[in-house]
PDB file of N, CA and C in Angstrom:
ATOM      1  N   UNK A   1      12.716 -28.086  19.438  1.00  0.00           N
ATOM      2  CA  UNK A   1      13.526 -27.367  20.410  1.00  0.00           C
ATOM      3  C   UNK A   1      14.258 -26.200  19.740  1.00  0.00           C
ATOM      4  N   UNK A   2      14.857 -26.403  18.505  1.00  0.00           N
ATOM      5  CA  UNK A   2      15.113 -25.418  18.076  1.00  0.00           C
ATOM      6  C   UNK A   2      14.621 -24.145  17.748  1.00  0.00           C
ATOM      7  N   UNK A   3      13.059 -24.398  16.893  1.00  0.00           N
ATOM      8  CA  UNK A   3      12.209 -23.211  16.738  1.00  0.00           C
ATOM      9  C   UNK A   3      12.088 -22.923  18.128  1.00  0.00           C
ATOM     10  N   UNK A   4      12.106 -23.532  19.162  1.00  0.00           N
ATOM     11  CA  UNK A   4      11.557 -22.718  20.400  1.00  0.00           C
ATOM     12  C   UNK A   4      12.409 -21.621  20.827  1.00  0.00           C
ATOM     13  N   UNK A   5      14.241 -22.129  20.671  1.00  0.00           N
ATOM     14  CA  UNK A   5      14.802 -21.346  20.704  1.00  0.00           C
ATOM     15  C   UNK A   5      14.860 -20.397  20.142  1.00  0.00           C
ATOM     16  N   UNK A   6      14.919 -20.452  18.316  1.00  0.00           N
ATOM     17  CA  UNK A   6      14.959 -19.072  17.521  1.00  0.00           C
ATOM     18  C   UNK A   6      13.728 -18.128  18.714  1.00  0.00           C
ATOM     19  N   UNK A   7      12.740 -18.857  18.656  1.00  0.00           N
ATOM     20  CA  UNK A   7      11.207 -18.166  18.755  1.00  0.00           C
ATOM     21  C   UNK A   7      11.746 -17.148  19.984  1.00  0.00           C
ATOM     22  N   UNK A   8      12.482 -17.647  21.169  1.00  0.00           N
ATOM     23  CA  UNK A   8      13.015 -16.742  22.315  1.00  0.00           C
ATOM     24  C   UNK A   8      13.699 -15.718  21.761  1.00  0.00           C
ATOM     25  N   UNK A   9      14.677 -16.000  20.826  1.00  0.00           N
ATOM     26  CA  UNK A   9      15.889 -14.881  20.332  1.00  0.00           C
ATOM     27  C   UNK A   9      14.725 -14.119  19.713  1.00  0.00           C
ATOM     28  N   UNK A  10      14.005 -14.176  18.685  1.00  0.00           N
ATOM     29  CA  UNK A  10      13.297 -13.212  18.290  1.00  0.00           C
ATOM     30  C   UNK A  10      12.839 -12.434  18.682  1.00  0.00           C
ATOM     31  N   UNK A  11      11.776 -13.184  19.961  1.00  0.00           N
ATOM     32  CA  UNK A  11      10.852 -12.241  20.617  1.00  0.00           C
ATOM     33  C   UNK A  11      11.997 -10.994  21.535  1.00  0.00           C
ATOM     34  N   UNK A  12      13.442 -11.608  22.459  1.00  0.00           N
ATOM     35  CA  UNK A  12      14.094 -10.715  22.570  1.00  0.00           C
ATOM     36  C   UNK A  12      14.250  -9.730  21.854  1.00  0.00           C
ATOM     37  N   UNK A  13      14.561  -9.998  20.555  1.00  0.00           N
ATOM     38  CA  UNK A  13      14.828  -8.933  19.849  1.00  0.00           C
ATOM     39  C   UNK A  13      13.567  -8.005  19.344  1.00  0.00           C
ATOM     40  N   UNK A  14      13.044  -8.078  19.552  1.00  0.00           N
ATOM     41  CA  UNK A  14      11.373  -7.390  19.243  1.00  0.00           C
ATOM     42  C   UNK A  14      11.576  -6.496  20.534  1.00  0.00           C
ATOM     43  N   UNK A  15      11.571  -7.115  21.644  1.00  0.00           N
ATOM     44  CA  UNK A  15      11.884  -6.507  23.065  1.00  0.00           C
ATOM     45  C   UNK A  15      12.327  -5.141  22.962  1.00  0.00           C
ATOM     46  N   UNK A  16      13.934  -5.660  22.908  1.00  0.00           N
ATOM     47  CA  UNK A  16      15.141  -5.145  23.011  1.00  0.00           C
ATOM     48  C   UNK A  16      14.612  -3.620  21.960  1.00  0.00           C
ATOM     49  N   UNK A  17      14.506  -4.171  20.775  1.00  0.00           N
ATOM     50  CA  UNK A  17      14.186  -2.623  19.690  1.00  0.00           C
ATOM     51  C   UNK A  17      13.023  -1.670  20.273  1.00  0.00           C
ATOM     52  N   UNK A  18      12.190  -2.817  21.004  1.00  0.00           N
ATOM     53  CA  UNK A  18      11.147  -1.808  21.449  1.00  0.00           C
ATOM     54  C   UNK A  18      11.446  -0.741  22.478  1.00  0.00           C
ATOM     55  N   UNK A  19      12.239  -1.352  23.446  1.00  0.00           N
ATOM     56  CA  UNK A  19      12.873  -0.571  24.412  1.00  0.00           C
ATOM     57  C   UNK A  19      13.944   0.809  23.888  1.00  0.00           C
ATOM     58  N   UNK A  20      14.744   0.219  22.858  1.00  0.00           N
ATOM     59  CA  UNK A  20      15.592   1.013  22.414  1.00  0.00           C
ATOM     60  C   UNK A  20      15.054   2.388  21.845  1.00  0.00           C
ATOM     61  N   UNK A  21      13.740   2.307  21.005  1.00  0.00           N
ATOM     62  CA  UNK A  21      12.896   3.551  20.482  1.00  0.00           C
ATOM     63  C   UNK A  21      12.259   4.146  21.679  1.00  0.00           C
ATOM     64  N   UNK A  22      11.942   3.469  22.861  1.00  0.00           N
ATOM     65  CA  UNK A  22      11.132   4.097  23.589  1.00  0.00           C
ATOM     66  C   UNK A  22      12.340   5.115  24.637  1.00  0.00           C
ATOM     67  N   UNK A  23      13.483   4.885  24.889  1.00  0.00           N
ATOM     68  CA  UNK A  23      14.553   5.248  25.329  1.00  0.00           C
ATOM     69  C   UNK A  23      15.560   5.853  24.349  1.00  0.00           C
ATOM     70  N   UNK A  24      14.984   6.367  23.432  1.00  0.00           N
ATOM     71  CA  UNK A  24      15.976   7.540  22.734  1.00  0.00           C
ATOM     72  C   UNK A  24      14.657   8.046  21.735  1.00  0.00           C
ATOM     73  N   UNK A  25      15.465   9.345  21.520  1.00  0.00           N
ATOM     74  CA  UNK A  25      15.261  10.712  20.835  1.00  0.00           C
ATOM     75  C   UNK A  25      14.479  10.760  19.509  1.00  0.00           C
ATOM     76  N   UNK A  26      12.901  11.021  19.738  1.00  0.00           N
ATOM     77  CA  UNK A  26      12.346  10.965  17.668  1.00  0.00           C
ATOM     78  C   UNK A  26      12.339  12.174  17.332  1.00  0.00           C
ATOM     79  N   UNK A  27      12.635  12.494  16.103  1.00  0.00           N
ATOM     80  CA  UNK A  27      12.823  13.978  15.550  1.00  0.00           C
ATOM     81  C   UNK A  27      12.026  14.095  14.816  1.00  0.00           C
ATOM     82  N   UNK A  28      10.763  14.718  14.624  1.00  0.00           N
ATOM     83  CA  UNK A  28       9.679  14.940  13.337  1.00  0.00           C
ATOM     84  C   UNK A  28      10.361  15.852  12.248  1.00  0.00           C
ATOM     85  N   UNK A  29       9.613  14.837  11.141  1.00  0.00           N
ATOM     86  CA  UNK A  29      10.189  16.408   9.909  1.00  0.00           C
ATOM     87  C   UNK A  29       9.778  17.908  10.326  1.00  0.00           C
ATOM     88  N   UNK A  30      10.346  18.830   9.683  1.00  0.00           N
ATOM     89  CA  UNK A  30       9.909  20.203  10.365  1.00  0.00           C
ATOM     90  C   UNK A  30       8.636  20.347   9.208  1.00  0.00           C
ATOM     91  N   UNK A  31       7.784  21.019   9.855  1.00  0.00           N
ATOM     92  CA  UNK A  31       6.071  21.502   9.830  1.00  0.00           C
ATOM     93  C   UNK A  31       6.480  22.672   9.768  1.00  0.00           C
ATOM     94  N   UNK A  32       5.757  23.537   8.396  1.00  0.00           N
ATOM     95  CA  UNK A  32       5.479  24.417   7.982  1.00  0.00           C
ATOM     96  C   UNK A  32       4.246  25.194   8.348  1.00  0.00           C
ATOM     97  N   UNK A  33       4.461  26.394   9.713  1.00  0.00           N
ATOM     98  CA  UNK A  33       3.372  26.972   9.849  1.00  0.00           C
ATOM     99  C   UNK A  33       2.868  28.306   9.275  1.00  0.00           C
ATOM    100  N   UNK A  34       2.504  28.481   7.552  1.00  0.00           N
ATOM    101  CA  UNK A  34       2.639  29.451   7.552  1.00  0.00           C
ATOM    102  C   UNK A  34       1.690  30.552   8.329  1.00  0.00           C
ATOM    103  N   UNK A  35       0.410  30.872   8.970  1.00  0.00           N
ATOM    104  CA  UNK A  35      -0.165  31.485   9.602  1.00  0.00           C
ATOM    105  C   UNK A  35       0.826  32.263  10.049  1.00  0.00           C
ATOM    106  N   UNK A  36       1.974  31.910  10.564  1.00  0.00           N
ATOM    107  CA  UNK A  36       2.728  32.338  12.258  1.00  0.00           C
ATOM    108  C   UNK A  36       4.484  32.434  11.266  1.00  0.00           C
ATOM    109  N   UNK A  37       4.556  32.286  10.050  1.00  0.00           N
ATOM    110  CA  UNK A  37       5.601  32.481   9.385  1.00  0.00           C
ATOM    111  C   UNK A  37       6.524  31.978   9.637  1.00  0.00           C
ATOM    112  N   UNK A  38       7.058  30.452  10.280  1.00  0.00           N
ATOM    113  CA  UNK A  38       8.000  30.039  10.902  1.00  0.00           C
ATOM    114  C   UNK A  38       7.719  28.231  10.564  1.00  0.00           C
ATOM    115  N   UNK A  39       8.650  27.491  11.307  1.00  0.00           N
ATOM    116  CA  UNK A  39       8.220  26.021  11.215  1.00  0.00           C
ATOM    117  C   UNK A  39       8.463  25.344  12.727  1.00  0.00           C
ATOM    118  N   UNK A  40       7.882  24.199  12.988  1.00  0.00           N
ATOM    119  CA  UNK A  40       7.865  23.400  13.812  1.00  0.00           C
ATOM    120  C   UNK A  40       8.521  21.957  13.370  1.00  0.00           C
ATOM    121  N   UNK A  41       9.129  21.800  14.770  1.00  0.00           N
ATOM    122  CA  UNK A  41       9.577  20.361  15.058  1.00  0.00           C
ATOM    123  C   UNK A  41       8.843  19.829  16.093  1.00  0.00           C
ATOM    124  N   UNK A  42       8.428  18.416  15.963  1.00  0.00           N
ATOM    125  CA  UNK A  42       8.688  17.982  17.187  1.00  0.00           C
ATOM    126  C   UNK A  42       9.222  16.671  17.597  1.00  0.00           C
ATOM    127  N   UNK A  43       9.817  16.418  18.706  1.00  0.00           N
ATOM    128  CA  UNK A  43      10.849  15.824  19.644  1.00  0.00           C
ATOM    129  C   UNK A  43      10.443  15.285  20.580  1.00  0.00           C
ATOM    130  N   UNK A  44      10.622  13.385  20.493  1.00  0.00           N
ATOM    131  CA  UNK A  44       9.734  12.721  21.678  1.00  0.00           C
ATOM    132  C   UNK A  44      11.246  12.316  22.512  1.00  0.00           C
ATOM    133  N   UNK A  45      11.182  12.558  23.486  1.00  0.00           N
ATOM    134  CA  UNK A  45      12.373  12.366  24.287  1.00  0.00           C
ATOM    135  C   UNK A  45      12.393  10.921  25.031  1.00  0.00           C
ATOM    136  N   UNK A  46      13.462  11.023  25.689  1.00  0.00           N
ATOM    137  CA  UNK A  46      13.367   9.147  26.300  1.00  0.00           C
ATOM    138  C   UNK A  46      12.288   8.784  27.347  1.00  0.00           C
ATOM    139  N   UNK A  47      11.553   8.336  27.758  1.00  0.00           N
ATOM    140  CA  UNK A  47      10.767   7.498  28.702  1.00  0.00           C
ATOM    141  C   UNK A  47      11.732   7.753  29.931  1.00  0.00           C
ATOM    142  N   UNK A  48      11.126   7.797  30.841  1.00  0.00           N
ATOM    143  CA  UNK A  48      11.467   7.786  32.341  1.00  0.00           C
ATOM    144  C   UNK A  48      11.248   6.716  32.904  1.00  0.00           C
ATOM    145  N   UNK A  49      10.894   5.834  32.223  1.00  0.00           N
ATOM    146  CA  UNK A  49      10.636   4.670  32.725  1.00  0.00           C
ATOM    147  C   UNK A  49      11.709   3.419  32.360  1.00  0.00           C
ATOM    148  N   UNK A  50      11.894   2.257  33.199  1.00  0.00           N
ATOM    149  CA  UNK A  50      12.639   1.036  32.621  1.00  0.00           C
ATOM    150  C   UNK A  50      12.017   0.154  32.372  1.00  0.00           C
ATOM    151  N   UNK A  51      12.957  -0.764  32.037  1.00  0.00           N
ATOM    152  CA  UNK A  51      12.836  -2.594  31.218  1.00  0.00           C
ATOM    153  C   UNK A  51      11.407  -3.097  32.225  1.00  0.00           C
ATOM    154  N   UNK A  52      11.936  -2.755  34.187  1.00  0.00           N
ATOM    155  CA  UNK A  52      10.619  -3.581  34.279  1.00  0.00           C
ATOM    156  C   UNK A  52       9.505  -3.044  34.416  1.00  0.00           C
ATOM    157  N   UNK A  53       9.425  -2.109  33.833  1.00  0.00           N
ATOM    158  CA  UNK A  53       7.576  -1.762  33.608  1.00  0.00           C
ATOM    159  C   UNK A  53       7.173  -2.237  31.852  1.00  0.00           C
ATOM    160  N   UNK A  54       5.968  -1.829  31.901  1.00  0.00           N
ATOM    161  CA  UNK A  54       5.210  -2.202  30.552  1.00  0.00           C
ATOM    162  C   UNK A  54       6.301  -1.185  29.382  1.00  0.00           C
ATOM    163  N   UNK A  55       6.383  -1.913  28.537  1.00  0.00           N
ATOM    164  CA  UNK A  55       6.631  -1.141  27.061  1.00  0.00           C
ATOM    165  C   UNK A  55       5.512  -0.021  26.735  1.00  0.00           C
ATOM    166  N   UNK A  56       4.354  -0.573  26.923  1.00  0.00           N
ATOM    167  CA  UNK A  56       3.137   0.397  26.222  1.00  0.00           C
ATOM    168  C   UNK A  56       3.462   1.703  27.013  1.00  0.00           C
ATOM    169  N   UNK A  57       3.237   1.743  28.476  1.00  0.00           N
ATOM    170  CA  UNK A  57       3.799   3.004  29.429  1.00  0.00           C
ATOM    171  C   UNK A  57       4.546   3.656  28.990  1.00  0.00           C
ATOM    172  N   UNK A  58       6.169   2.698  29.025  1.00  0.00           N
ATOM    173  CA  UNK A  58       7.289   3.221  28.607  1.00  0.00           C
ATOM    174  C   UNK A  58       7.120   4.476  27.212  1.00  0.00           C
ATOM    175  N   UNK A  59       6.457   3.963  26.067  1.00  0.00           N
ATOM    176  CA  UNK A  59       6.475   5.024  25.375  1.00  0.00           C
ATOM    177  C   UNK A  59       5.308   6.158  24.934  1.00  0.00           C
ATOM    178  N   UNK A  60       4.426   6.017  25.781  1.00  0.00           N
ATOM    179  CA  UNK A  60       3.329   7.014  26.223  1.00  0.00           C
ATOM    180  C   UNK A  60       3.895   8.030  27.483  1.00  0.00           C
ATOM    181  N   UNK A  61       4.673   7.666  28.368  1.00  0.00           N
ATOM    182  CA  UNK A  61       5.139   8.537  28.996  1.00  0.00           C
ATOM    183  C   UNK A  61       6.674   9.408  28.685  1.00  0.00           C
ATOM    184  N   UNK A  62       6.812   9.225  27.123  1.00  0.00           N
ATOM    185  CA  UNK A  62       7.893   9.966  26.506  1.00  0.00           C
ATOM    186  C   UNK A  62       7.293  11.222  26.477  1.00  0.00           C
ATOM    187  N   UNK A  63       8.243  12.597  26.802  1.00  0.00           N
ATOM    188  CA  UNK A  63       7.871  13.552  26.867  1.00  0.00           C
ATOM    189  C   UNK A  63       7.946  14.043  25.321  1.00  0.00           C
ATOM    190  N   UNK A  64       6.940  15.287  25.471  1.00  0.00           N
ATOM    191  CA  UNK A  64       7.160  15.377  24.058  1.00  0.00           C
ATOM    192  C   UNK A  64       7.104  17.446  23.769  1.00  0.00           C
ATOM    193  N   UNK A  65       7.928  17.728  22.876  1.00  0.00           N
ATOM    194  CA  UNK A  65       8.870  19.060  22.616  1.00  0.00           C
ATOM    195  C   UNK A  65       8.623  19.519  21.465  1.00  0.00           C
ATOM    196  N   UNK A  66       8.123  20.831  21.815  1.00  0.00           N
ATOM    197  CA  UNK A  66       7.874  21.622  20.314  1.00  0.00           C
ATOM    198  C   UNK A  66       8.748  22.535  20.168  1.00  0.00           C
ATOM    199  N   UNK A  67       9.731  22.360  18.791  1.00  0.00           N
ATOM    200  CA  UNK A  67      10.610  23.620  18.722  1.00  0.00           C
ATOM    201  C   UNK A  67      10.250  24.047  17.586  1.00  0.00           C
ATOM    202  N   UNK A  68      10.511  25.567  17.616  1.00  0.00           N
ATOM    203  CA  UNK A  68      10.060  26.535  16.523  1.00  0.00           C
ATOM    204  C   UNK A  68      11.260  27.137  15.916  1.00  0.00           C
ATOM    205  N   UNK A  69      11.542  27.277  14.660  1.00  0.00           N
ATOM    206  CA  UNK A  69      12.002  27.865  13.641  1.00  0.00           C
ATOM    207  C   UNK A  69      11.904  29.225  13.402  1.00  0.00           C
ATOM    208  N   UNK A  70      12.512  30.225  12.790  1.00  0.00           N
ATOM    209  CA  UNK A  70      12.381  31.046  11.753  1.00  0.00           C
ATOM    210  C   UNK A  70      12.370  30.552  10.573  1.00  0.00           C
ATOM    211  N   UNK A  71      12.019  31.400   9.585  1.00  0.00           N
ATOM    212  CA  UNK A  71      12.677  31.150   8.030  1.00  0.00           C
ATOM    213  C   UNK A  71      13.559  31.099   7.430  1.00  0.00           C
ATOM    214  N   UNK A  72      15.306  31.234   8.530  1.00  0.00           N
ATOM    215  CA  UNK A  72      16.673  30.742   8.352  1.00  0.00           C
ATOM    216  C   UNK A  72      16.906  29.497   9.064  1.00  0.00           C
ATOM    217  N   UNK A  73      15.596  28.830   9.927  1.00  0.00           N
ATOM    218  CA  UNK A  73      16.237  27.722  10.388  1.00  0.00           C
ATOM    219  C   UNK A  73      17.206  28.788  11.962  1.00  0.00           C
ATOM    220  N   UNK A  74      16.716  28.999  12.310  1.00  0.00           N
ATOM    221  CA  UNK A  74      17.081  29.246  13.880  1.00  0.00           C
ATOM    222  C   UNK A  74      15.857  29.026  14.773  1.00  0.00           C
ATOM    223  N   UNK A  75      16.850  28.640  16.144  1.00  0.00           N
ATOM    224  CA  UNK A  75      15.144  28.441  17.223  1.00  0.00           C
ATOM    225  C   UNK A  75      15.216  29.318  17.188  1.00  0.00           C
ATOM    226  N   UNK A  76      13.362  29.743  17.724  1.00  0.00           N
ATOM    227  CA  UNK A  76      12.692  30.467  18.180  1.00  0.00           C
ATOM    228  C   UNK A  76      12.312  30.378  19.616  1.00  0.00           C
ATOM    229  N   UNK A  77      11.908  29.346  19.256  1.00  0.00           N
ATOM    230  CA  UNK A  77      11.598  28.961  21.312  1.00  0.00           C
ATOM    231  C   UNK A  77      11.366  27.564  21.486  1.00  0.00           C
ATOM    232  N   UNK A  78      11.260  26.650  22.066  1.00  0.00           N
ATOM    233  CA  UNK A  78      11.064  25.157  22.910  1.00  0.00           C
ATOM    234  C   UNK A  78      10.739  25.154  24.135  1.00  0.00           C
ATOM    235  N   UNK A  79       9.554  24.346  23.416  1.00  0.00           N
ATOM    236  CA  UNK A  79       8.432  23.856  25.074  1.00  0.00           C
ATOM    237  C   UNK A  79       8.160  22.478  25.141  1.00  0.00           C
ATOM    238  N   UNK A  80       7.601  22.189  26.786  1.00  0.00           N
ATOM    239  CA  UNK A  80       7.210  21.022  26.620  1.00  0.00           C
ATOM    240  C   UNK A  80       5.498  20.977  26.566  1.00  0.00           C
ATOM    241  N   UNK A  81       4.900  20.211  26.013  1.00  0.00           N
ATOM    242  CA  UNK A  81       3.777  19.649  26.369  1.00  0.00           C
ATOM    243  C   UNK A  81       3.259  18.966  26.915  1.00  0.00           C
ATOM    244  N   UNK A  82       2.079  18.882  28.018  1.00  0.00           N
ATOM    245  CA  UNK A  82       2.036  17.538  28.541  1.00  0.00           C
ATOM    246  C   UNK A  82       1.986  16.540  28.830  1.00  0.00           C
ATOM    247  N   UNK A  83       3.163  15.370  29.512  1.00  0.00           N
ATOM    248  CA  UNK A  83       3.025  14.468  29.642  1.00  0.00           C
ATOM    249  C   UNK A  83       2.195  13.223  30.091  1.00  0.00           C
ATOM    250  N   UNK A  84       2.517  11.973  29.681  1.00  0.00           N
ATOM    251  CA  UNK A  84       1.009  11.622  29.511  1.00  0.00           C
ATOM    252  C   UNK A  84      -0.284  12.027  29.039  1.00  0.00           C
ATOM    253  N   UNK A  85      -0.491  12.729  27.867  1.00  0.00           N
ATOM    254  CA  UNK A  85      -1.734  12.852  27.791  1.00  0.00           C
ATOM    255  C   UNK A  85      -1.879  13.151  26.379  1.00  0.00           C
ATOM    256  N   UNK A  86      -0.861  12.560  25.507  1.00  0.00           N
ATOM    257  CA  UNK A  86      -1.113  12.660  23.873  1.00  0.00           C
ATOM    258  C   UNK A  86      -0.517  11.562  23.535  1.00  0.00           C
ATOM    259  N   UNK A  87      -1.166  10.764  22.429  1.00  0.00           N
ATOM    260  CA  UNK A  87      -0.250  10.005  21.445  1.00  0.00           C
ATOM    261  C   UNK A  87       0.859  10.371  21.017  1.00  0.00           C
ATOM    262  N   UNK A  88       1.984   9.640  21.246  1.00  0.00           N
ATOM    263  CA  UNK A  88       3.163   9.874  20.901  1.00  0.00           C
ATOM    264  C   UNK A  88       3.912   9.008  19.630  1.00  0.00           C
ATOM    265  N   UNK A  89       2.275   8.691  18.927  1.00  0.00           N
ATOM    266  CA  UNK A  89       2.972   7.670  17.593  1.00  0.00           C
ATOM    267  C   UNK A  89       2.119   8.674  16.729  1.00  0.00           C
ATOM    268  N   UNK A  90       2.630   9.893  16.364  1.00  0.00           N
ATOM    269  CA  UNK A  90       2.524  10.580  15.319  1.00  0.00           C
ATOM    270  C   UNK A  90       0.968  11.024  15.526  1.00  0.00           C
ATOM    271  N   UNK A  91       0.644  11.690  16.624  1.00  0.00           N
ATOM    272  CA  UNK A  91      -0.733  11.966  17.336  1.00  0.00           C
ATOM    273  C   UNK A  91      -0.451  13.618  17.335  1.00  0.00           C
ATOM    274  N   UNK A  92      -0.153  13.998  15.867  1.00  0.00           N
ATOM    275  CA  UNK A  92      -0.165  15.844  16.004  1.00  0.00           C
ATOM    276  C   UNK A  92      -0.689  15.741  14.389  1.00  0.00           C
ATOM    277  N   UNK A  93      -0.748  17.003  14.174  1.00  0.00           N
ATOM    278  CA  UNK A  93      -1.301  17.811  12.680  1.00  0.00           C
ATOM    279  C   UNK A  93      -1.005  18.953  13.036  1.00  0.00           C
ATOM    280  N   UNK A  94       0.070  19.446  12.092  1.00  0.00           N
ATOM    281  CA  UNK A  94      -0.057  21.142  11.699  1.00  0.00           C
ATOM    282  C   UNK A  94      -0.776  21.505  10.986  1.00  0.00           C
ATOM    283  N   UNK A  95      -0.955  23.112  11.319  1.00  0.00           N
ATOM    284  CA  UNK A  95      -2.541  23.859  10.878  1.00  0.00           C
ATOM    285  C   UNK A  95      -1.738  25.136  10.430  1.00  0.00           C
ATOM    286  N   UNK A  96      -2.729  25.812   9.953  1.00  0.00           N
ATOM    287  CA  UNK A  96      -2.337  26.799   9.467  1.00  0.00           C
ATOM    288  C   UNK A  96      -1.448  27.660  10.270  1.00  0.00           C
ATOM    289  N   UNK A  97      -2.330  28.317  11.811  1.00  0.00           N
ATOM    290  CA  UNK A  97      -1.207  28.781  12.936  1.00  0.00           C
ATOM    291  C   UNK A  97      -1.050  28.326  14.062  1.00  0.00           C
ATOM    292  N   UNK A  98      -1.143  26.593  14.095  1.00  0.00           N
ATOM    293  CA  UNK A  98      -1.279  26.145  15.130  1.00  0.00           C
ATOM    294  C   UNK A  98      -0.964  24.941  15.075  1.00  0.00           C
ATOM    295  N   UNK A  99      -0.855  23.673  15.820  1.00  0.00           N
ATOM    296  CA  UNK A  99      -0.612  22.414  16.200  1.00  0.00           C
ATOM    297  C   UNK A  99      -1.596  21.796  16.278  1.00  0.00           C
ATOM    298  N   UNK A 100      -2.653  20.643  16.149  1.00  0.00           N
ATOM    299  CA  UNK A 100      -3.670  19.831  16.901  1.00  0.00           C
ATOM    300  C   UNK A 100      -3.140  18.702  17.453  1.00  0.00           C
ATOM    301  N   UNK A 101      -3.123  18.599  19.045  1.00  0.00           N
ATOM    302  CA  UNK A 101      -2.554  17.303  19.198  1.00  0.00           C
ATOM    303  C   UNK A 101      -3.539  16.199  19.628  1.00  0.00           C
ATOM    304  N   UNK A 102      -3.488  15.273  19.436  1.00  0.00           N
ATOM    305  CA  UNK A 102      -5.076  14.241  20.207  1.00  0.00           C
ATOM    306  C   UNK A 102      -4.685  13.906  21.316  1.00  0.00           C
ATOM    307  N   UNK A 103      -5.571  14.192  22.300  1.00  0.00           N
ATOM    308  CA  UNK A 103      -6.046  13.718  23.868  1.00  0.00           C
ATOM    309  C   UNK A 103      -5.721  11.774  23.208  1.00  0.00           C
ATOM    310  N   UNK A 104      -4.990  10.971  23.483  1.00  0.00           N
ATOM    311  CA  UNK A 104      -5.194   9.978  23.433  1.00  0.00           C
ATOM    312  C   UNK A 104      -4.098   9.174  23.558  1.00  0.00           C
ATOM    313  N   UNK A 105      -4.159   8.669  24.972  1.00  0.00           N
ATOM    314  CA  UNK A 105      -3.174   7.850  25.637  1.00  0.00           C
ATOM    315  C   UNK A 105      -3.652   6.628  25.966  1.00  0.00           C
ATOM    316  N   UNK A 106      -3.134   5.333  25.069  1.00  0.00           N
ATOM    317  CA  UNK A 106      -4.137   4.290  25.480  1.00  0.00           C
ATOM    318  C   UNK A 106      -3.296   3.433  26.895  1.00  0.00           C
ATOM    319  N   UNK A 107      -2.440   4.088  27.226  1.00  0.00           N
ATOM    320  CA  UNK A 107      -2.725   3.638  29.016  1.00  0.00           C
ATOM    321  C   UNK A 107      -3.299   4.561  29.903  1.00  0.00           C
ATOM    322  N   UNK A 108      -4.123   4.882  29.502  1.00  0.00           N
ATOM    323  CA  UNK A 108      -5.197   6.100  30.598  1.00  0.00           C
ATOM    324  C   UNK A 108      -6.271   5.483  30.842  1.00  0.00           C
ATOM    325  N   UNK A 109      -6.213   5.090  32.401  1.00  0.00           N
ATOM    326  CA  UNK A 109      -7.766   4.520  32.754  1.00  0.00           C
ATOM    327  C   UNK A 109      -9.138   4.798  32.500  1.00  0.00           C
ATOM    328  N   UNK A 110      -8.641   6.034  31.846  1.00  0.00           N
ATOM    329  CA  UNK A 110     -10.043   7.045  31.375  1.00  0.00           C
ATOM    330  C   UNK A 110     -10.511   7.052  30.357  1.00  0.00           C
ATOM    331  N   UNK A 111      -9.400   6.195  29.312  1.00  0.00           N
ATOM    332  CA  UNK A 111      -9.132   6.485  27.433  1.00  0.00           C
ATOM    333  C   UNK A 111     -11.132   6.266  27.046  1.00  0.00           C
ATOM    334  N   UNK A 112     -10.986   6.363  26.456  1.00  0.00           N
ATOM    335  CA  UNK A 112     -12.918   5.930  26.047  1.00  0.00           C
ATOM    336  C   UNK A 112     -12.592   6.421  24.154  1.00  0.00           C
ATOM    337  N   UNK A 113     -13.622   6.173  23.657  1.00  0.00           N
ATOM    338  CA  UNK A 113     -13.948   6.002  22.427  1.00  0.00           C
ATOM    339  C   UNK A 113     -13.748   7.265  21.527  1.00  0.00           C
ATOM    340  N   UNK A 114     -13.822   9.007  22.715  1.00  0.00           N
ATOM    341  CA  UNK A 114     -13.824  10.291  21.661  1.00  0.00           C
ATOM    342  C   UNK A 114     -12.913  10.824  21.138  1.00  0.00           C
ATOM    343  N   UNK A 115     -13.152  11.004  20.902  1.00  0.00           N
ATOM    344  CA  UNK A 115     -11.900  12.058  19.924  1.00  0.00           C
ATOM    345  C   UNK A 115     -11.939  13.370  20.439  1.00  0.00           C
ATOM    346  N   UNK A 116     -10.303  13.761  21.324  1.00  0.00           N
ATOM    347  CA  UNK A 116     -10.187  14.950  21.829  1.00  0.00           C
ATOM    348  C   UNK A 116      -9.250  15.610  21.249  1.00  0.00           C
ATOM    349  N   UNK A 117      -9.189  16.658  20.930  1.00  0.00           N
ATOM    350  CA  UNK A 117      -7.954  17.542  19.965  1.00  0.00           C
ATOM    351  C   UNK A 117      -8.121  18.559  20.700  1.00  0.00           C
ATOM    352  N   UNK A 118      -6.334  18.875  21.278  1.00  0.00           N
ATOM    353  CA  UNK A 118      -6.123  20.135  21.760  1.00  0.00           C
ATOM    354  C   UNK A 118      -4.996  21.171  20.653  1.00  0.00           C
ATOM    355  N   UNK A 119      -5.482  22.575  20.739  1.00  0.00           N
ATOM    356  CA  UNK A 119      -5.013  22.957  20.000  1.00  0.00           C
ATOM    357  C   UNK A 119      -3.644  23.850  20.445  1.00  0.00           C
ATOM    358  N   UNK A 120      -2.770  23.830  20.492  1.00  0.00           N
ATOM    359  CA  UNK A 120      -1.255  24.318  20.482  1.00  0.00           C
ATOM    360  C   UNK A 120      -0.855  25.972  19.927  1.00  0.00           C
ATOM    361  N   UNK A 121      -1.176  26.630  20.382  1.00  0.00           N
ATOM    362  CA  UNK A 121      -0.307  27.960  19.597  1.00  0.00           C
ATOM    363  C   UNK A 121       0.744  28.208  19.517  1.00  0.00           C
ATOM    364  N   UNK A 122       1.118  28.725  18.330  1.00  0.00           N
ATOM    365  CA  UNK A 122       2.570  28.925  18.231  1.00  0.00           C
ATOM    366  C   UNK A 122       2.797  30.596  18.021  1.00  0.00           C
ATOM    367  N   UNK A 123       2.968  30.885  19.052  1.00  0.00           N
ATOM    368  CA  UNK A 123       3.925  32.207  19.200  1.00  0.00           C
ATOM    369  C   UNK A 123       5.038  32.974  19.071  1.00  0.00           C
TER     370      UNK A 123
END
C-alpha cells in the first residue's frame, strides 16, 4: 500500500512538471547567423491548452518565436511561426542565412515516416 502510494505522488509529480514546461516560456541559446550578420533566438511560448487535454498536444501546440539580434544584442524583428506544425523539442538548425525547421508534429494525423524541412529566412 505504501509503494502504491509513493507510486501516485510520483507519477503526480511527473504530471505536474510536465504541465509546468508545457505552460511557460523556453528560451534557446542565441544562434549565430553569420550569412545575414546578426543572431537568432528562439522562444516556445505557453500552450493554449489545459490540464484536461493530452500533455503530448499541450506542448506541440506551443507557439513558437523567432527573434533576431544585431551584433550589439538589440532586436531586430520577432515573428511567429506556425503553429502546430514543427517540433517544439529542439526541431530547428541554424544555417548559414537561414533557420531549418522540421515539418514534424507527432500529434498530426498525417505525421508519416519523411523528413520535411522548411527553411526560415532571416531578414
Amino acid at each position: 500500500e505504501l509503494l502504491y502510494g509513493r507510486y501516485d505522488t510520483e507519477q503526480m509529480m511527473v504530471e505536474e512538471l510536465s504541465w509546468y514546461g508545457a505552460s511557460n516560456c523556453f528560451y534557446s541559446p542565441l544562434y549565430l547567423i553569420p550569412g545575414k550578420d546578426c543572431f537568432v533566438r528562439i522562444t516556445l511560448g505557453e500552450t493554449s491548452l489545459d490540464k484536461s487535454d493530452n500533455i503530448d498536444k499541450a506542448y506541440y501546440d506551443r507557439p513558437i518565436y523567432v527573434m533576431t539580434f544585431d551584433n550589439e544584442f538589440k532586436v531586430i524583428d520577432e515573428f511567429e511561426i506556425e503553429r502546430n506544425r514543427y517540433n517544439t523539442f529542439a526541431g530547428w538548425c541554424p544555417l548559414y542565412d537561414r533557420i531549418a525547421f522540421f515539418q514534424e508534429n507527432a500529434c498530426d494525423p498525417q505525421n508519416d515516416n519523411d523528413i520535411v524541412i522548411d527553411m526560415i529566412s532571416i531578414d
